[in-house]
Protein backbone atom coordinates (compact mmCIF):
# COMPACT_ATOMS: atom_id res chain seq x y z
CA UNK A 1 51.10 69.62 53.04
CA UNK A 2 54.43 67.62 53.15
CA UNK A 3 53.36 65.20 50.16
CA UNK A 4 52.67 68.50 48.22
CA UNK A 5 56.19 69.46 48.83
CA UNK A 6 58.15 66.33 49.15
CA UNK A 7 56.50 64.44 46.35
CA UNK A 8 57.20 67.00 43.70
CA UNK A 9 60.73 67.24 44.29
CA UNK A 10 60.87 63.47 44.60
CA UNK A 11 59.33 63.60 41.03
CA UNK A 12 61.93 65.65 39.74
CA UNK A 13 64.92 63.89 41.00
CA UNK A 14 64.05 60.61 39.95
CA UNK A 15 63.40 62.20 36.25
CA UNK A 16 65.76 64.09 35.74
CA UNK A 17 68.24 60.83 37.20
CA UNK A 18 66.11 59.04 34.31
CA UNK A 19 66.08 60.91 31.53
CA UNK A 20 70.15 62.09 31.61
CA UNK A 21 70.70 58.05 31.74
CA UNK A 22 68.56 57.88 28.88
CA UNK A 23 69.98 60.27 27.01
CA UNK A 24 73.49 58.67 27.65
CA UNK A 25 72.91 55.47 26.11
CA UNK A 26 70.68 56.97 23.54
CA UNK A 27 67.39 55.61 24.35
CA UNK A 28 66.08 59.18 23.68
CA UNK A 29 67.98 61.91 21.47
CA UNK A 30 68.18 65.56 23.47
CA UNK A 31 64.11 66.42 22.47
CA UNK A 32 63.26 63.11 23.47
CA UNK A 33 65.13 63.51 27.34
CA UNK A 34 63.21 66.84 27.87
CA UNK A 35 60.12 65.64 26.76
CA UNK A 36 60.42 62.90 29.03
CA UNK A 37 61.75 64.38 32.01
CA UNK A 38 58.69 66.82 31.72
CA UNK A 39 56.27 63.65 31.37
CA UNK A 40 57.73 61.53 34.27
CA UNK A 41 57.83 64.60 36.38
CA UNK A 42 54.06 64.90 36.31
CA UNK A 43 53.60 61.24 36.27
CA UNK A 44 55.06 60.88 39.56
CA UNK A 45 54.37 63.88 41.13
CA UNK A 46 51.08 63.23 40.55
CA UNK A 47 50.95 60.03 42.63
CA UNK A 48 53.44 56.32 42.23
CA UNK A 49 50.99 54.54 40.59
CA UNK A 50 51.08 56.16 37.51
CA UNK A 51 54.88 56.80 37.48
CA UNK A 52 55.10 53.40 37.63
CA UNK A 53 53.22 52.39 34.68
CA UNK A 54 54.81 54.76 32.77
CA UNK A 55 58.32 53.77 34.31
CA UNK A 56 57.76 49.69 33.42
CA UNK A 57 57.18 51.33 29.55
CA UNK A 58 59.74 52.71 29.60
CA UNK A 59 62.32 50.74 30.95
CA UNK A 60 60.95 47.25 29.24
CA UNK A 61 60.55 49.11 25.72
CA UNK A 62 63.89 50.35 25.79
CA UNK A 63 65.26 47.14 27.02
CA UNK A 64 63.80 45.05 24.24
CA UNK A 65 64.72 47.27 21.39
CA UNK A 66 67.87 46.51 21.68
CA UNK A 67 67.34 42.73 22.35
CA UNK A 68 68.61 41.02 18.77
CA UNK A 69 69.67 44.57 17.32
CA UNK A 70 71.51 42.85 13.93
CA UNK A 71 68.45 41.15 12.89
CA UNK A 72 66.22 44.04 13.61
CA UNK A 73 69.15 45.84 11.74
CA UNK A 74 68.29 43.93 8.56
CA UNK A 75 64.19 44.00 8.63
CA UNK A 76 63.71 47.38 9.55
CA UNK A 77 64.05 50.32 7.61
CA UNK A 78 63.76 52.93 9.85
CA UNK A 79 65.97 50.96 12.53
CA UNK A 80 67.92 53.64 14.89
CA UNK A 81 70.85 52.56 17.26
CA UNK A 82 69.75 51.96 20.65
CA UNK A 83 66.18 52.40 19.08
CA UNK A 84 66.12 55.96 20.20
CA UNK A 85 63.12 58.45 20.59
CA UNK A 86 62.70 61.52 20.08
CA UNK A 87 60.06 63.84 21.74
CA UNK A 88 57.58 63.38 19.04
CA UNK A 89 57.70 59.94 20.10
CA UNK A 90 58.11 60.30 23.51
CA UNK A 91 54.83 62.51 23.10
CA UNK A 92 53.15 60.32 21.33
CA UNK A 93 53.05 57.46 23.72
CA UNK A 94 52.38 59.54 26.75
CA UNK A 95 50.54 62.42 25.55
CA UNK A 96 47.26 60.89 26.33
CA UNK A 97 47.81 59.49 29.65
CA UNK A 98 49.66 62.80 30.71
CA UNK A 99 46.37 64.83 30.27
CA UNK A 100 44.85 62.13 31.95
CA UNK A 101 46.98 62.26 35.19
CA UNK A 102 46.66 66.50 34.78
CA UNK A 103 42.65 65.79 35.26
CA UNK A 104 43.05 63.12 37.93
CA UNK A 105 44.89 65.27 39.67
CA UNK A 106 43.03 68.15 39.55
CA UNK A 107 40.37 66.36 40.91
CA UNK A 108 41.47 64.72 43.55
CA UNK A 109 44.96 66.60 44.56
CA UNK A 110 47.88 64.09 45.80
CA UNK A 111 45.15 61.57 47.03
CA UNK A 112 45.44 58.19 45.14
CA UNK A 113 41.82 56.73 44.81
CA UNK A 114 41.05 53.05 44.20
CA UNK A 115 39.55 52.01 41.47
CA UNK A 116 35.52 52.56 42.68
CA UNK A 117 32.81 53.71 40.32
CA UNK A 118 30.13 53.35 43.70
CA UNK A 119 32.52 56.59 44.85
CA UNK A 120 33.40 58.06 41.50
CA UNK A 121 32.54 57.29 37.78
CA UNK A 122 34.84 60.06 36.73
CA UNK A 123 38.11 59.03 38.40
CA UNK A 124 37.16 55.51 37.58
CA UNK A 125 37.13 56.10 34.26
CA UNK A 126 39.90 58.47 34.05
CA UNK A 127 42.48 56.10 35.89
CA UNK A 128 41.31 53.19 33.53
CA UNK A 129 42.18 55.57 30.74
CA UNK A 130 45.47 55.68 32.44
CA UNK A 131 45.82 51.53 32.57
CA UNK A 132 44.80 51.12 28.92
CA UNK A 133 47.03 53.75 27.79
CA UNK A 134 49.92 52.08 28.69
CA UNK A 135 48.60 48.18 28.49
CA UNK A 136 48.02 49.40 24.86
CA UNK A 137 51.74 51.26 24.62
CA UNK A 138 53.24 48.24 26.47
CA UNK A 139 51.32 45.89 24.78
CA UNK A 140 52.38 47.18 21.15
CA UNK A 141 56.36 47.63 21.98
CA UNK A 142 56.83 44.11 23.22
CA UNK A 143 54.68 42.41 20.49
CA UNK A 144 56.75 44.50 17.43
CA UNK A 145 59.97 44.03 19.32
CA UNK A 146 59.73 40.44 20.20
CA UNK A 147 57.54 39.43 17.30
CA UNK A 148 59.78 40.63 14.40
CA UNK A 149 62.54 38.36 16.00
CA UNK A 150 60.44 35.26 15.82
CA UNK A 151 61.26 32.23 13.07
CA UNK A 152 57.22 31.92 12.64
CA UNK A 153 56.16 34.43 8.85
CA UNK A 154 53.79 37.17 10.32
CA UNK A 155 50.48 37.20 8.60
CA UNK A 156 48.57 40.84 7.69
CA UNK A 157 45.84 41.01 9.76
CA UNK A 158 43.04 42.03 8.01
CA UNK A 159 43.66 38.63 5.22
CA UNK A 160 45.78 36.41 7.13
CA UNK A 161 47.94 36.46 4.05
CA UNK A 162 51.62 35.66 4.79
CA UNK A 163 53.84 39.22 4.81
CA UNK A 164 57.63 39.46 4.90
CA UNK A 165 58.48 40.91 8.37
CA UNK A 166 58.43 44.97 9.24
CA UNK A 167 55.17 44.60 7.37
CA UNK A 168 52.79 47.27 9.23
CA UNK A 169 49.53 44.59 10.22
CA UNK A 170 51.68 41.70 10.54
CA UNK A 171 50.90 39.81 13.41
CA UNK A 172 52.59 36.33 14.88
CA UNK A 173 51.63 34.08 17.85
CA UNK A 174 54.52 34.82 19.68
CA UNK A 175 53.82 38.97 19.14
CA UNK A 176 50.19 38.63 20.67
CA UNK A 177 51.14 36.39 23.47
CA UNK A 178 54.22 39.12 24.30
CA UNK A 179 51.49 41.94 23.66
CA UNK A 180 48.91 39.91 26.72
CA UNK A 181 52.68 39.64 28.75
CA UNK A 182 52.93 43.58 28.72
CA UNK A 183 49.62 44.50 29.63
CA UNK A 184 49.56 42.15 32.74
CA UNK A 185 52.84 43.57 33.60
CA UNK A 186 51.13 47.38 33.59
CA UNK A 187 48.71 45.67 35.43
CA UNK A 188 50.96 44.32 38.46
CA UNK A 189 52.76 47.67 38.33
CA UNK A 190 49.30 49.77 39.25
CA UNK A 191 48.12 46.65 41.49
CA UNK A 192 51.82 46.93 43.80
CA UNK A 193 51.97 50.36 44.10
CA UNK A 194 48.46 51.36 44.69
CA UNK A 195 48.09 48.69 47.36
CA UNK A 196 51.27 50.87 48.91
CA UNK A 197 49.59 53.95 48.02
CA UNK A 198 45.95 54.24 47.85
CA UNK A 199 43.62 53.71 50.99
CA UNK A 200 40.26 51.79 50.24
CA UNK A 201 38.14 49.39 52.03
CA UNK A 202 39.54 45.91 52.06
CA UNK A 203 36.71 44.71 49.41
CA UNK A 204 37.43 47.59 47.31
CA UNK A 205 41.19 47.10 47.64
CA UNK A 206 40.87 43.27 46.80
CA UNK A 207 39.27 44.22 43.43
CA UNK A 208 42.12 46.23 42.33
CA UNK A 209 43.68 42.89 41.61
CA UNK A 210 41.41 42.35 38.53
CA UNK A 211 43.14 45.12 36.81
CA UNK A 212 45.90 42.32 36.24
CA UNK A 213 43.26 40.37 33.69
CA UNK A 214 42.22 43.78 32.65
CA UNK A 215 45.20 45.23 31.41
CA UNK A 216 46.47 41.63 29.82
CA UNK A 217 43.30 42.10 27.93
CA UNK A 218 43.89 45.75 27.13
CA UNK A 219 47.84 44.97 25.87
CA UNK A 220 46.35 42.28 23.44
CA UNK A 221 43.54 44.74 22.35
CA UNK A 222 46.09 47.92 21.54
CA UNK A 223 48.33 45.35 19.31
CA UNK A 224 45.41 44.25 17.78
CA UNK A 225 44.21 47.68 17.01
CA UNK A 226 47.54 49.26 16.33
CA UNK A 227 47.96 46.26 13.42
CA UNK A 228 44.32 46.57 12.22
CA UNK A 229 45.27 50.16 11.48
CA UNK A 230 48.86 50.20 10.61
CA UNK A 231 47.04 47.19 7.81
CA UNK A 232 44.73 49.41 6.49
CA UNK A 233 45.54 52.89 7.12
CA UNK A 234 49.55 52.70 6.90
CA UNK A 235 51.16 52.40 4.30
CA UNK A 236 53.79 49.03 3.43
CA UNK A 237 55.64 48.46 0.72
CA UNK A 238 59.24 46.46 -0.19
CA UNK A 239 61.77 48.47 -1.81
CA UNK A 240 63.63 46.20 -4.42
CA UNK A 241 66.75 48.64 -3.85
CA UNK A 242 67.22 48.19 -0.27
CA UNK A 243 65.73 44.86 0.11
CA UNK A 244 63.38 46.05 2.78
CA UNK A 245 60.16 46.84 3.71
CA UNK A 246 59.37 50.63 3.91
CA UNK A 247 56.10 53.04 5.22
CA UNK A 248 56.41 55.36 2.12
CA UNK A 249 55.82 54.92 -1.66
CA UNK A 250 58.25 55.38 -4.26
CA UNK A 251 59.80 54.40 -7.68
CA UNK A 252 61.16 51.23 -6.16
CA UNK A 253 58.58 50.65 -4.02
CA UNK A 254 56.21 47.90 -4.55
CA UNK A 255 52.70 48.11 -2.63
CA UNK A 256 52.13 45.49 -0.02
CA UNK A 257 49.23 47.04 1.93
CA UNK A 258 47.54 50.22 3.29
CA UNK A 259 47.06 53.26 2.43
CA UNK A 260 49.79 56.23 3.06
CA UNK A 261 47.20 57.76 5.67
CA UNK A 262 49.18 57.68 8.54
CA UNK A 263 52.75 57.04 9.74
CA UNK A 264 53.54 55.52 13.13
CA UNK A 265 53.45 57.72 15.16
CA UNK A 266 49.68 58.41 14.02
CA UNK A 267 48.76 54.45 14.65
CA UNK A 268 50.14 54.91 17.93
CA UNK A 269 47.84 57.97 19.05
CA UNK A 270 44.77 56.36 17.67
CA UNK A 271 45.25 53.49 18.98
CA UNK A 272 46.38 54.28 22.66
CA UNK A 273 43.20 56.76 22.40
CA UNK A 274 41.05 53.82 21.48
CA UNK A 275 42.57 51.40 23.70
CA UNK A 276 41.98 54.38 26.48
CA UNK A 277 38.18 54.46 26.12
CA UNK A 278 37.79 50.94 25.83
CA UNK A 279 39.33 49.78 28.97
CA UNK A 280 37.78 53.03 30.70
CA UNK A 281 34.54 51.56 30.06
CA UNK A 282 35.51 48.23 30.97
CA UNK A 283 36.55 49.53 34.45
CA UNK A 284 33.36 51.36 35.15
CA UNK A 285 31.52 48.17 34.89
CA UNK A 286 34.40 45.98 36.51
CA UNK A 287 34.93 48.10 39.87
């Protein structure tokens, strides 16, 4: 009864601390603060684990948009000061998992389970869909963040053709090898926190640590599936006015790849939902 009470309010405290700061140094516009003071509210109250996966996102995606803002500045068309969201966005990258956590919770109340298909399939798979959401999220930020500041030409994905950078489906080295970085970093996150939180059998609780492979896998699978679509289903194209590459046709605009199917924040949702099912699976056989 007192982690029904104490935990909620604890949940809304630490959001609402979150989301003002946000707001203050523009991370998020005003939408994008509510929206995410709503999703971090039932993150957390829902049990640590998940608030803290969502929480690393956050924090590490916000951090690294900002990291080498005048060259990012130049590349990307769509580039916003401070890179921030707003609650389409915001919604977009946490919609999933937040319906997720809703059903976990449902099921099992304020009790974090382990990872442990021998005691539930269901929960098993539903808190994998939780660790590939945000491998996949993780894993897609810090490979387009890092990647587009590397020296090395990204090459489109689906013909290893060299691309100028901001091409959607342009992958480098150093953007895969951030994308594994981010998903092993979700992975610690649910490891620490559940080992504080959850109560398993020492066996069962030792497993837990092969999320850590898990989710570096899942982070490197999202990129990969975020650029296969953002190749072939979203559109590219370099503007000859503003010297930069752009996600919608026009006059000026000279086709690179894709087709104008669907924008970014599309990508995101199909990939996170793939991402989701595919490391869901994987966990039911893992644990």
């Amino acid at each position: 009864m007192e982690k029904m009470i104490i935990q909620p309010l604890i949940a809304v405290l630490i959001s609402s601390l979150i989301a003002i700061g946000a707001y203050r140094r523009k991370s998020l516009d005003f939408s994008g603060a509510v929206a995410g003071f709503l999703v971090m509210t039932i993150h957390i109250g829902v049990g640590y684990r998940y608030g803290a996966m969502l929480l690393v996102f956050f924090f590490t995606s916000s951090k690294l948009t900002k990291v080498g803002e005048e060259k990012k500045r130049r590349v990307d068309a769509d580039y916003k000061e401070g890179g921030q969201r707003n609650w389409v966005q915001v919604v977009s990258n946490s919609g999933i998992a937040t319906i997720l956590v809703v059903i976990i919770w449902i099921l099992t109340g304020w009790e974090d389970k382990c990872l442990d298909s021998k005691e539930s399939n269901l929960i098993t798979l539903l808190v994998g869909g939780v660790i590939g959401h945000y491998a996949c999220c993780n894993g897609d930020t810090w490979s387009s963040e890092l990647g587009i500041l590397s020296d090395a030409q990204p090459r489109l994905i689906t013909t290893f053709k060299p691309v100028r950078k901001g091409t959607n489906g342009g992958v480098t080295n150093a953007g895969l090898l951030a994308a594994a970085a981010a998903g092993s970093v979700i992975g610690l996150a649910f490891v620490a926190f559940g080992f504080l939180s959850a109560k398993c059998t020492f066996d069962v609780a030792l497993k837990q640590l092969l999320v850590i492979p898990l989710s570096t896998l899942a982070g490197v699978c999202g990129s990969v599936i975020d650029s296969l679509l953002g190749a072939t289903l979203q559109f590219s194209g370099f503007c000859t006015v503003r010297n930069k590459v752009v996600g919608k046709p026009g006059p000026t605009v000279k086709k690179i790849s894709g087709l104008n199917f669907l924008d970014n924040n599309g990508v995101n949702v199909v990939s996170i939902l793939m991402t989701s099912i595919l490391t869901s699976i994987a966990c039911l056989y893992v644990f």
